[in-house]
Every structure is written in structure tokens, then in C-alpha cells.
PDB file of N, CA and C in Angstrom:
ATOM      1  N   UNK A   1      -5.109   0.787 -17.311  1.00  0.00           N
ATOM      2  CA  UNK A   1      -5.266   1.316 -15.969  1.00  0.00           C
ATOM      3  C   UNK A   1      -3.881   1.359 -15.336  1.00  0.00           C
ATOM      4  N   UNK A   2      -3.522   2.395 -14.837  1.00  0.00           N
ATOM      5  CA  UNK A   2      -2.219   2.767 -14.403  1.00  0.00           C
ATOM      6  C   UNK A   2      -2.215   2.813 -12.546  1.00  0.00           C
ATOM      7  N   UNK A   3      -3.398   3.045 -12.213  1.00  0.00           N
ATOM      8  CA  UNK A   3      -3.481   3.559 -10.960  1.00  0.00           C
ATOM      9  C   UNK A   3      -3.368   2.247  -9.819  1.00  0.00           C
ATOM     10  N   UNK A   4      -2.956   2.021  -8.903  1.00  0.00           N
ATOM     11  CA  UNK A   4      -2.561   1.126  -8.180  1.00  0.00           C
ATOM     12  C   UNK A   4      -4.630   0.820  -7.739  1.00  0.00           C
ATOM     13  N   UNK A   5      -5.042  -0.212  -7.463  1.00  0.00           N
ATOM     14  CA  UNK A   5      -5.939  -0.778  -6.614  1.00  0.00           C
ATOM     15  C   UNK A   5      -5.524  -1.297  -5.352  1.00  0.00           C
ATOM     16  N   UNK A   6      -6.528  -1.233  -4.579  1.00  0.00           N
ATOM     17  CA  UNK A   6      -6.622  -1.869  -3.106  1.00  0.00           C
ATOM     18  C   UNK A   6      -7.982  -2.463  -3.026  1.00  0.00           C
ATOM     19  N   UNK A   7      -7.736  -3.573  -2.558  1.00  0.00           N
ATOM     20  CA  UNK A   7      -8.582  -4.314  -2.268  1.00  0.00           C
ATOM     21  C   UNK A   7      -8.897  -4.615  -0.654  1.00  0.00           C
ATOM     22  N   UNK A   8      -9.839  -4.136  -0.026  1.00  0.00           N
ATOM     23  CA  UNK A   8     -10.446  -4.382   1.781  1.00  0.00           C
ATOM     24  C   UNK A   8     -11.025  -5.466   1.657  1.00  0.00           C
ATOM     25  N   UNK A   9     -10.861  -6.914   2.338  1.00  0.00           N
ATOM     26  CA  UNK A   9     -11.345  -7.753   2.131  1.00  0.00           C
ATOM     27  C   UNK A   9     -11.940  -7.693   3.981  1.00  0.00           C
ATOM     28  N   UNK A  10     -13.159  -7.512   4.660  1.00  0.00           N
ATOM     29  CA  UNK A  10     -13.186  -7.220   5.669  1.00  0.00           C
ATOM     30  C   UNK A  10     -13.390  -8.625   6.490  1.00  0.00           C
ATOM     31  N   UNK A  11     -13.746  -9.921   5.881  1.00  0.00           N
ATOM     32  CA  UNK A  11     -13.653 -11.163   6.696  1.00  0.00           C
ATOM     33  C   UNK A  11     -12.287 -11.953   6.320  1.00  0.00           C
ATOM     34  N   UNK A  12     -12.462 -12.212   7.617  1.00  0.00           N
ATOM     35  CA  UNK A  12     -10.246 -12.988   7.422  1.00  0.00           C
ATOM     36  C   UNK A  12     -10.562 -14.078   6.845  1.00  0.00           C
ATOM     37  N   UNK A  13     -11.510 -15.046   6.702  1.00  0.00           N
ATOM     38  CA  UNK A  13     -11.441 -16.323   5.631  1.00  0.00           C
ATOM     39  C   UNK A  13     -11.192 -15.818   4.402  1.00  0.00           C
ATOM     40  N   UNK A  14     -12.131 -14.721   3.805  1.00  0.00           N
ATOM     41  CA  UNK A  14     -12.019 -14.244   2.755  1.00  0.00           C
ATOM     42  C   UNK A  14     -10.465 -13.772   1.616  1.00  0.00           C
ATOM     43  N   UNK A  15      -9.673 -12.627   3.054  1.00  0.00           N
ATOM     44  CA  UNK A  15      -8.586 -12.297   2.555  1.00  0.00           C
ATOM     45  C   UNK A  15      -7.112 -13.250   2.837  1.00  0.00           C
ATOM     46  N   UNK A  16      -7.815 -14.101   3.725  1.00  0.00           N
ATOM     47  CA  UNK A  16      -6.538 -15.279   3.552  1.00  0.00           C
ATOM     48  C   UNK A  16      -6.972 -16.087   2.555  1.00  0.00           C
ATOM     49  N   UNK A  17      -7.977 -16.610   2.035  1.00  0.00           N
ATOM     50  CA  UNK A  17      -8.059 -17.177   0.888  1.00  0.00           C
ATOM     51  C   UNK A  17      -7.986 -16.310  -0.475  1.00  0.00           C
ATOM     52  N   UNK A  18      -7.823 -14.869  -0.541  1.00  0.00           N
ATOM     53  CA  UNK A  18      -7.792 -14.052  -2.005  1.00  0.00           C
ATOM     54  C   UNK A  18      -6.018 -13.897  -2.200  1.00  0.00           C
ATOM     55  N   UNK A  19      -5.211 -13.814  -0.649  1.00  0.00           N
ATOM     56  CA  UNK A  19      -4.179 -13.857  -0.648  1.00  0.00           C
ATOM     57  C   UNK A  19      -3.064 -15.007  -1.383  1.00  0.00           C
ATOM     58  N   UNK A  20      -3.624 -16.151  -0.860  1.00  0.00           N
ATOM     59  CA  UNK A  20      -3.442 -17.308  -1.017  1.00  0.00           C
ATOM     60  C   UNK A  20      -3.636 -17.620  -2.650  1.00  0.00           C
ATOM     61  N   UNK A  21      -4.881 -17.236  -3.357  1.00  0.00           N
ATOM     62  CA  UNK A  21      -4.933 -17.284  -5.015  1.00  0.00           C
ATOM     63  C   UNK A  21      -4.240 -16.940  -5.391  1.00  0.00           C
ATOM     64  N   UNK A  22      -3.825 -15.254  -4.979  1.00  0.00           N
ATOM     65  CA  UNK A  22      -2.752 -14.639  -6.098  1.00  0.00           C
ATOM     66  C   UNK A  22      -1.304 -15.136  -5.760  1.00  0.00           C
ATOM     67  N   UNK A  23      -1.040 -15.837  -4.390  1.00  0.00           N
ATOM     68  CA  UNK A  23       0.192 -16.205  -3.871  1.00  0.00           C
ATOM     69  C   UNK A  23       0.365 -17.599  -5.346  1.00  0.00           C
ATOM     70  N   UNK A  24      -0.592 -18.289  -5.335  1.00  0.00           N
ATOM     71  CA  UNK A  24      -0.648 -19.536  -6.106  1.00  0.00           C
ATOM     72  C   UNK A  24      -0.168 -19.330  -7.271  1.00  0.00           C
ATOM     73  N   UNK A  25      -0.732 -17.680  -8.100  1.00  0.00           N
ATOM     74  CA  UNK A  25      -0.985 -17.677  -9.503  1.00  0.00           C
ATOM     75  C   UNK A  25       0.251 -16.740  -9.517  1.00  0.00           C
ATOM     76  N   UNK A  26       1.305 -16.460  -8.280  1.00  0.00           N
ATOM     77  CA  UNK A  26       2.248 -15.904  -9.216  1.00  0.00           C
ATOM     78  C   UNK A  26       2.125 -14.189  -9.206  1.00  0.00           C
ATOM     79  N   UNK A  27       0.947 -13.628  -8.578  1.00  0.00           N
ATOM     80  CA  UNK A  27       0.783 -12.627  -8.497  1.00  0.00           C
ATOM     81  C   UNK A  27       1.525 -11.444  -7.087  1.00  0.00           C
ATOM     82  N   UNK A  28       2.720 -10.844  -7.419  1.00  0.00           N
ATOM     83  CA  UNK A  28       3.183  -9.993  -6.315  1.00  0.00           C
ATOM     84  C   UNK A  28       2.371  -9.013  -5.656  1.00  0.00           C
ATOM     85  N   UNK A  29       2.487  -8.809  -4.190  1.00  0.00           N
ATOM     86  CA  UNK A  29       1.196  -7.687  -3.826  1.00  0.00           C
ATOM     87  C   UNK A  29       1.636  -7.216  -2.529  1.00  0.00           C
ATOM     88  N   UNK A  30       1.521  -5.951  -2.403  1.00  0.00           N
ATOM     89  CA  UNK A  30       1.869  -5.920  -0.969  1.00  0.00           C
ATOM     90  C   UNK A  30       0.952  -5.323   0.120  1.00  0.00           C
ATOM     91  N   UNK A  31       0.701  -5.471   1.325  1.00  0.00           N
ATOM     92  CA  UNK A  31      -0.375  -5.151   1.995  1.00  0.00           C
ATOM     93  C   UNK A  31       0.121  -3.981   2.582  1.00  0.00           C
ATOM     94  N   UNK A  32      -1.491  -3.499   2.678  1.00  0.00           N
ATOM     95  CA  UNK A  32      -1.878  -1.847   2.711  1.00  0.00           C
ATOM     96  C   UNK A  32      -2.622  -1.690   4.046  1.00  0.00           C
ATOM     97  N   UNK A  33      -1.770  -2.033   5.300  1.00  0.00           N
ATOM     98  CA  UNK A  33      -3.219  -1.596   5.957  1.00  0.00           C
ATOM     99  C   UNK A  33      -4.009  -3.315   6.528  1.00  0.00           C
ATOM    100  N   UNK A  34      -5.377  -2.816   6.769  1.00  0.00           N
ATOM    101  CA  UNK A  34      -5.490  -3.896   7.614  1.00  0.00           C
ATOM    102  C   UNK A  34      -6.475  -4.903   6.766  1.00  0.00           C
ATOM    103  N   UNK A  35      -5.926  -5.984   6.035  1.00  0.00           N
ATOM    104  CA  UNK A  35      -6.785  -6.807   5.568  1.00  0.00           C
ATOM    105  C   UNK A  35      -6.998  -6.283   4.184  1.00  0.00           C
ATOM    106  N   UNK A  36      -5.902  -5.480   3.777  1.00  0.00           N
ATOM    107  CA  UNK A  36      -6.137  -4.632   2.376  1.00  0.00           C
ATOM    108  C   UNK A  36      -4.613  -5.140   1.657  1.00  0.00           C
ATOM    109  N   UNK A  37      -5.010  -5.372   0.384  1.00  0.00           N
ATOM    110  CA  UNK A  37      -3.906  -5.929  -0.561  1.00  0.00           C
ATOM    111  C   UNK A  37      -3.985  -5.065  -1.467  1.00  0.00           C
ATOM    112  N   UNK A  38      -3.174  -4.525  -2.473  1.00  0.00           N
ATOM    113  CA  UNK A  38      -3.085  -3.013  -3.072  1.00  0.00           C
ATOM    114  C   UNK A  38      -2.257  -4.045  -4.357  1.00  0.00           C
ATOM    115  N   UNK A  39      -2.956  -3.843  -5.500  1.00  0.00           N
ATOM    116  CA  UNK A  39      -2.252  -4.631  -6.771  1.00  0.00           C
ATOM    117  C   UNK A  39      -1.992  -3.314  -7.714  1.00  0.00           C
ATOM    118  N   UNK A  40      -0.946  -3.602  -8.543  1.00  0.00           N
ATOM    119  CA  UNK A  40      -0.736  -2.558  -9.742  1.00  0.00           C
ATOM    120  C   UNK A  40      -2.025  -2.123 -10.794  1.00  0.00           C
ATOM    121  N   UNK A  41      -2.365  -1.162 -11.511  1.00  0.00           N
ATOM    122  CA  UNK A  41      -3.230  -1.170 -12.462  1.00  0.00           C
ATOM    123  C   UNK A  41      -3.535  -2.789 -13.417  1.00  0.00           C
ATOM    124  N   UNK A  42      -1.818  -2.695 -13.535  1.00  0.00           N
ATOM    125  CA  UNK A  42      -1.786  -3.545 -14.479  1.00  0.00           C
ATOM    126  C   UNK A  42      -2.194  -4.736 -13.820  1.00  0.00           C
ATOM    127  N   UNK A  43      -1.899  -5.526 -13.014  1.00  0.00           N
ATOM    128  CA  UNK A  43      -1.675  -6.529 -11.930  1.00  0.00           C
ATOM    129  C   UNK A  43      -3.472  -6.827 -11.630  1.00  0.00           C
ATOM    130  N   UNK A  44      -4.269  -5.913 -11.266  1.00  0.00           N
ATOM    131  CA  UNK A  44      -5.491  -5.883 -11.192  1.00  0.00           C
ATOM    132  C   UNK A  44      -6.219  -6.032 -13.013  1.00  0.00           C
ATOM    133  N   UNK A  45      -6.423  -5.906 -14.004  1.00  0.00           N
ATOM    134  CA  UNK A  45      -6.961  -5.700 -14.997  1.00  0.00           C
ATOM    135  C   UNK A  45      -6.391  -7.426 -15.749  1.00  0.00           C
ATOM    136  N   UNK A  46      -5.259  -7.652 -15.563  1.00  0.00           N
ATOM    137  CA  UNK A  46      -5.088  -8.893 -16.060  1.00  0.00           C
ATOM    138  C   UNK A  46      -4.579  -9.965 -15.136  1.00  0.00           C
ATOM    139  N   UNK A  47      -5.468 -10.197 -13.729  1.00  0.00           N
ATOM    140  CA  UNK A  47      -5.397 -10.987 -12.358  1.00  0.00           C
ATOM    141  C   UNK A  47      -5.816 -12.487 -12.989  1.00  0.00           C
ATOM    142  N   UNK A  48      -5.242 -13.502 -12.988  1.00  0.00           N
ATOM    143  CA  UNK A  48      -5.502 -14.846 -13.255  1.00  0.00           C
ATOM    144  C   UNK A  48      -6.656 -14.954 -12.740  1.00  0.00           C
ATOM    145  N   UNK A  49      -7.642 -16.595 -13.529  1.00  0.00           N
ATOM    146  CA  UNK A  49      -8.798 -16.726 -13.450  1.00  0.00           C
ATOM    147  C   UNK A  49      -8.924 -16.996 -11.933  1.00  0.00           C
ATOM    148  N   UNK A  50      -8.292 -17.785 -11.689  1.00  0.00           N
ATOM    149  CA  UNK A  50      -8.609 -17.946  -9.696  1.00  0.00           C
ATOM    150  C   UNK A  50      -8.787 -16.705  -8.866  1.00  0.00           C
ATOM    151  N   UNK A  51      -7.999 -15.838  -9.167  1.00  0.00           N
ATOM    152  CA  UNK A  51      -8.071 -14.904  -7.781  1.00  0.00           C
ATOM    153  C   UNK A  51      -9.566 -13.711  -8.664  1.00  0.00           C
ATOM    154  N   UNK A  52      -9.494 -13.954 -10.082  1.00  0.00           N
ATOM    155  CA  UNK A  52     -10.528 -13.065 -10.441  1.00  0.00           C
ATOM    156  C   UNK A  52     -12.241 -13.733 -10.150  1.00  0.00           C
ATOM    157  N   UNK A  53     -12.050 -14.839 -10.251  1.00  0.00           N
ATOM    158  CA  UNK A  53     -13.325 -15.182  -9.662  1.00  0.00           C
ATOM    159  C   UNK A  53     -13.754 -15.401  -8.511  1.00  0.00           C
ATOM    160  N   UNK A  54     -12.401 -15.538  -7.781  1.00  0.00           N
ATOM    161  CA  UNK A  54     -12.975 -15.382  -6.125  1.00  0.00           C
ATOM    162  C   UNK A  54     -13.000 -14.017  -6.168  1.00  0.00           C
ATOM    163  N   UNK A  55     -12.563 -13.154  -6.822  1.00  0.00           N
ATOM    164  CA  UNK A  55     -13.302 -11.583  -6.374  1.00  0.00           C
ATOM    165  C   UNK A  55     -14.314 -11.331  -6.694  1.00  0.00           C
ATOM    166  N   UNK A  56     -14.200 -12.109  -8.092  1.00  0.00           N
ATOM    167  CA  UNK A  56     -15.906 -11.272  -8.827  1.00  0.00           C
ATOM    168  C   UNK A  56     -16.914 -12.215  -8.103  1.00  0.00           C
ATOM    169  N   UNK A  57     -16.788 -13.148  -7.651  1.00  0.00           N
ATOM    170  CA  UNK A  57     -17.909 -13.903  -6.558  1.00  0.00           C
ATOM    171  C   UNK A  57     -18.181 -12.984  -5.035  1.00  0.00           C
ATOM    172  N   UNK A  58     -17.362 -12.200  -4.840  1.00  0.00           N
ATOM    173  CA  UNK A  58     -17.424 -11.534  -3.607  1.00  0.00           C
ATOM    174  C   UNK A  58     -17.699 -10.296  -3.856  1.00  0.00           C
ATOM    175  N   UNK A  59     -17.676  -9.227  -4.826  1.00  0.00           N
ATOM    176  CA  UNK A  59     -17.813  -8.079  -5.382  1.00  0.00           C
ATOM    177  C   UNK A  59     -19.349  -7.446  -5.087  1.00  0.00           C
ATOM    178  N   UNK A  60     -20.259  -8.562  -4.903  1.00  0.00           N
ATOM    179  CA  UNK A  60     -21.792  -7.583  -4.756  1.00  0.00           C
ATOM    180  C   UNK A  60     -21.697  -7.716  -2.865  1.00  0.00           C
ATOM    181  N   UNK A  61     -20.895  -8.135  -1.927  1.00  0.00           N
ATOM    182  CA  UNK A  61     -21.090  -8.546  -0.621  1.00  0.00           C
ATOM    183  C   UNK A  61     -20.995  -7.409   0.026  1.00  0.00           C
ATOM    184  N   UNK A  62     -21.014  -6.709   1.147  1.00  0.00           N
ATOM    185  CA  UNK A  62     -20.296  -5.797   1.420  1.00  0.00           C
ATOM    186  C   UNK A  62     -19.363  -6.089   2.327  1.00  0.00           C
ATOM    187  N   UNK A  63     -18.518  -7.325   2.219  1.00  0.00           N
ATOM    188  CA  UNK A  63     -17.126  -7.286   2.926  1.00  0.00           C
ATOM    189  C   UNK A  63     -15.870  -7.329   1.966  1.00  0.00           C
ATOM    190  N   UNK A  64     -16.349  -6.446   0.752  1.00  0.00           N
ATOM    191  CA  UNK A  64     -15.002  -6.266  -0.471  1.00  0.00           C
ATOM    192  C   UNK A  64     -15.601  -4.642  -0.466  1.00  0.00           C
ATOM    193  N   UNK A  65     -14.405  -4.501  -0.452  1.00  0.00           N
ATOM    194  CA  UNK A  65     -14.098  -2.703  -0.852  1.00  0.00           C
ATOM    195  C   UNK A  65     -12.965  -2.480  -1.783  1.00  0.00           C
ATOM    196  N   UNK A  66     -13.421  -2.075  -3.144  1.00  0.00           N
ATOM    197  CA  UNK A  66     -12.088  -1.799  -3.912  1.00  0.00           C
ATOM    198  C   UNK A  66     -11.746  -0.257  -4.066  1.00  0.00           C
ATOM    199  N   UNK A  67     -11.330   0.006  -3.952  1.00  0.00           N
ATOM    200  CA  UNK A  67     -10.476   1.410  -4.059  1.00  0.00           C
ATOM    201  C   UNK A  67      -9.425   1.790  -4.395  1.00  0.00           C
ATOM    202  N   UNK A  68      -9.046   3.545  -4.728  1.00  0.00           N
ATOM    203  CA  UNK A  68      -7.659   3.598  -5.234  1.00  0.00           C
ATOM    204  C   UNK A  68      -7.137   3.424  -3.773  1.00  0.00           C
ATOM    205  N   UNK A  69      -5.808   3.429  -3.814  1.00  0.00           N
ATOM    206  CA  UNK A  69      -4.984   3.242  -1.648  1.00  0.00           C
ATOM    207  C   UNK A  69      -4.630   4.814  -2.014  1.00  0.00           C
ATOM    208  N   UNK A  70      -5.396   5.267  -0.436  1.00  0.00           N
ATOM    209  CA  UNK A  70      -4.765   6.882  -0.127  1.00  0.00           C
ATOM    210  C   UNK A  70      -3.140   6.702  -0.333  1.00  0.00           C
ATOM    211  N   UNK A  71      -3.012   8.009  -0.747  1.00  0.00           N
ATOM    212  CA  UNK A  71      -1.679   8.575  -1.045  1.00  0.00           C
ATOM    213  C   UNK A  71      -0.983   8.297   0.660  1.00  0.00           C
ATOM    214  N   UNK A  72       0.328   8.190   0.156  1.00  0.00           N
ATOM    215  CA  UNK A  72       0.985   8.304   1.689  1.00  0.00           C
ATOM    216  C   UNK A  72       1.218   9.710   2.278  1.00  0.00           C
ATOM    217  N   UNK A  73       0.790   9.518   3.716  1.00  0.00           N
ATOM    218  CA  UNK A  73       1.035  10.804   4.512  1.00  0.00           C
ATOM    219  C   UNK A  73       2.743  10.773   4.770  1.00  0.00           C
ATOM    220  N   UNK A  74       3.164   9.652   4.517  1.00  0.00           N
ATOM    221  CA  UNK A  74       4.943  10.023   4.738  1.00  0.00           C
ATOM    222  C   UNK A  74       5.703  11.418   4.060  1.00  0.00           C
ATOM    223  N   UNK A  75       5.234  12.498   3.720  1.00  0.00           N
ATOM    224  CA  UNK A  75       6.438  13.431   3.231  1.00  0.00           C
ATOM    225  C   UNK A  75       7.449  13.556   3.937  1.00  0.00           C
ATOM    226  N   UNK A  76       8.194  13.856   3.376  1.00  0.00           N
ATOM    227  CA  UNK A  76       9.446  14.523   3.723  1.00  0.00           C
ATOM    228  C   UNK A  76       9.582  15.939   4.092  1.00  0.00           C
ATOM    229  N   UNK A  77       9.685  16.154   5.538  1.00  0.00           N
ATOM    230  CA  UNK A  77       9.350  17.993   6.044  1.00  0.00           C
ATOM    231  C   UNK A  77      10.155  18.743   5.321  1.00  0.00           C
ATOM    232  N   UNK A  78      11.898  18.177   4.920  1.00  0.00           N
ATOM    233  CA  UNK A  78      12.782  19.276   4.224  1.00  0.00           C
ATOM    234  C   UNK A  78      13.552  18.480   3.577  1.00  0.00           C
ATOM    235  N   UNK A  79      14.316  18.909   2.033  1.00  0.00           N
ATOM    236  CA  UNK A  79      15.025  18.122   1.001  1.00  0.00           C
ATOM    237  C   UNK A  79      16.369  17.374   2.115  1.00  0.00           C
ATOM    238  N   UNK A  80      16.571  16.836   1.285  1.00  0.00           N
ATOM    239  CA  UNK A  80      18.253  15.499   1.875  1.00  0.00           C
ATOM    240  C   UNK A  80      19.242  16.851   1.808  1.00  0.00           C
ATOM    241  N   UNK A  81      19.919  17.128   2.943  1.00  0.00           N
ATOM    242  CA  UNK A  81      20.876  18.369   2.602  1.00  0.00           C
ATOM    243  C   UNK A  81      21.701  17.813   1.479  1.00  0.00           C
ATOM    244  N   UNK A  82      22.582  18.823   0.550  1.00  0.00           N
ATOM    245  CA  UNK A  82      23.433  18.457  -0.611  1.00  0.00           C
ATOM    246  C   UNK A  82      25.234  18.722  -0.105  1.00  0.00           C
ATOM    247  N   UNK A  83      25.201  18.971   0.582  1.00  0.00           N
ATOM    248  CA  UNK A  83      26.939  18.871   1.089  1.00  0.00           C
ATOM    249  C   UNK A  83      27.320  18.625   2.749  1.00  0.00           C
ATOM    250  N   UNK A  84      28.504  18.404   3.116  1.00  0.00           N
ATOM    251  CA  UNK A  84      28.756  18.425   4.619  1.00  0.00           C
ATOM    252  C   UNK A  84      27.702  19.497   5.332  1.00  0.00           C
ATOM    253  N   UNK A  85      28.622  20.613   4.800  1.00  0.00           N
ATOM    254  CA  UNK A  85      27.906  22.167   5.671  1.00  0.00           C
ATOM    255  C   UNK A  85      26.676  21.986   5.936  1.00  0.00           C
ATOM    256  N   UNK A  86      25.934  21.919   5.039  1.00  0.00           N
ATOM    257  CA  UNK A  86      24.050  21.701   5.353  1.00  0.00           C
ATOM    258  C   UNK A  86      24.240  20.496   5.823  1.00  0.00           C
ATOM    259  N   UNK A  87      24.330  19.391   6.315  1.00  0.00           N
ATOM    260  CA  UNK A  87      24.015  18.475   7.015  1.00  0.00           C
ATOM    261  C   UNK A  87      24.254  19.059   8.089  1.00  0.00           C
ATOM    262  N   UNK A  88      25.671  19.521   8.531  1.00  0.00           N
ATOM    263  CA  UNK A  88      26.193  20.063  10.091  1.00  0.00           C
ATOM    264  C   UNK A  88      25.205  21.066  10.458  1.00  0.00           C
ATOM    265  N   UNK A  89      24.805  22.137   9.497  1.00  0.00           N
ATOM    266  CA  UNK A  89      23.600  23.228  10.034  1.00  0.00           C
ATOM    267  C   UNK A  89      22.617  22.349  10.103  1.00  0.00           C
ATOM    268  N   UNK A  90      21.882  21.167   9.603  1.00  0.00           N
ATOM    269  CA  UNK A  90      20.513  20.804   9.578  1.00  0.00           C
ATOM    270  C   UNK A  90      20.787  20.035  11.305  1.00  0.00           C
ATOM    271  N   UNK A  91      21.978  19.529  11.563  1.00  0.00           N
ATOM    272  CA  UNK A  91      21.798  18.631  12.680  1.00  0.00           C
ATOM    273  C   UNK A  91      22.077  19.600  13.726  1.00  0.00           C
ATOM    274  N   UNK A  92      22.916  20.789  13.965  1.00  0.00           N
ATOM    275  CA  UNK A  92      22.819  21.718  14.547  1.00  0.00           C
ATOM    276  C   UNK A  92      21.603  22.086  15.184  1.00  0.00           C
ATOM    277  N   UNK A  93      20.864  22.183  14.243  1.00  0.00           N
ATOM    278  CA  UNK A  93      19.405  23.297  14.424  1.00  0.00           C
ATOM    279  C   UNK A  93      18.463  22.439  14.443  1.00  0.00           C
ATOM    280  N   UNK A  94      18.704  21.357  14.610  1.00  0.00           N
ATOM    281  CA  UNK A  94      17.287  19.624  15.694  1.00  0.00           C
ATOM    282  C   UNK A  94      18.145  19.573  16.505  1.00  0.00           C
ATOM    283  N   UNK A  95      19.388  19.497  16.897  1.00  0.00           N
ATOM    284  CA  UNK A  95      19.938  19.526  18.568  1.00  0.00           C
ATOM    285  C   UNK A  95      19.301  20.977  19.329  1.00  0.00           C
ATOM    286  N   UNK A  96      19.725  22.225  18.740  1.00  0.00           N
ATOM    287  CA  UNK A  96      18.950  23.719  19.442  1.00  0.00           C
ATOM    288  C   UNK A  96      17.600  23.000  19.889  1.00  0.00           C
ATOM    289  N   UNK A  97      16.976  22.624  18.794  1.00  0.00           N
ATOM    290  CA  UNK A  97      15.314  22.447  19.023  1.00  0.00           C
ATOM    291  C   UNK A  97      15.322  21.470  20.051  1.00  0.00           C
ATOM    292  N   UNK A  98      15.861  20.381  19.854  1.00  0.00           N
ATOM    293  CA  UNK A  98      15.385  19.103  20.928  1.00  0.00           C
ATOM    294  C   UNK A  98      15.933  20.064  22.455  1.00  0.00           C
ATOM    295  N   UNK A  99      16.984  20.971  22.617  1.00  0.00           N
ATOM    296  CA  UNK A  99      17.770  20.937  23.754  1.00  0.00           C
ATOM    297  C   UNK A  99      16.836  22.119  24.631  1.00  0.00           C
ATOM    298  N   UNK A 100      15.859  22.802  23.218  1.00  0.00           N
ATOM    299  CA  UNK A 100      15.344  23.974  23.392  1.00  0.00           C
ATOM    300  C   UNK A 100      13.263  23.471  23.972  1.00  0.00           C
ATOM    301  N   UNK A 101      13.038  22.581  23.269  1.00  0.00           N
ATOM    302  CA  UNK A 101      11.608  21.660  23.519  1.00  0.00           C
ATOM    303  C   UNK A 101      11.905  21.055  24.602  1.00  0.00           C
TER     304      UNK A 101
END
């Protein structure tokens, strides 16, 4: 499994104690959002016995939601300019706009 997981743990005893397992066992993770911890494919499929059985004990409840984590809405509107000139035209033409909005 390649695809990142997220985990919604929706009661705070719950996700401060699932936090706290993988903090114990060594497991890196970074949070997604509110009460959501997002592990690697890999990271999820071979999760030490502690944090896997406090999930799989919580898995039929409905305050665990596992899912892939939505893609980020962060794009980038236009590429990194590649020389001086295009930087000076790109900052040019958001001063017009800001002076012009």
C-alpha cells in the first residue's frame, strides 16, 4: 500500500491516546486537520502491536474514520519565474493589479 491513510479519531480521549501509542512505538505522523493523523501506506500496514490494537478495538465504533487525506487544495496559480526579467514582470503585474483592485 503506497497511498498515505488518515485516520479521524472523533473523541479526544481516543486520539490523544492513538497519538500517544504511535508517539511510544516510534511511529512518525503528522496531523491532518482536526483530530486526524495521516500515516504512510507503509507506516499504516506495518503499525506496531499497540497502536494496531487500539485501532482495531475502535474500528467497528463510529468515532474512527479511516480514509485516503484529500489531496491539497494548495496549487500553485503560476510556475516560480526562471530569470530576473520574469520575476520583475511577474511583480510588476501584482503591483498593476493590487494598485488597480
Amino acid at each position: 500500500m503506497k497511498d498515505p491513510v488518515a485516520i479521524r479519531l472523533s473523541r479526544r480521549a481516543d486520539f490523544g491516546q492513538f497519538c500517544v501509542a504511535l508517539r511510544d512505538h516510534g511511529v512518525s505522523f503528522p496531523l491532518a486537520g482536526y483530530q486526524t493523523v495521516v500515516l504512510s501506506g507503509e507506516a499504516f500496514v506495518a503499525l506496531p502491536p499497540g497502536p494496531s490494537s487500539f485501532l482495531e478495538r475502535l474500528k467497528g465504533s463510529p468515532s474512527v474514520e479511516i480514509m485516503n487525506p484529500a489531496p491539497s487544495s494548495r496549487g500553485r496559480e503560476r510556475p516560480a519565474p526562471q530569470t530576473e526579467a520574469q520575476t520583475e514582470r511577474v511583480l510588476r503585474d501584482l503591483t498593476r493589479a493590487a494598485q488597480a483592485g
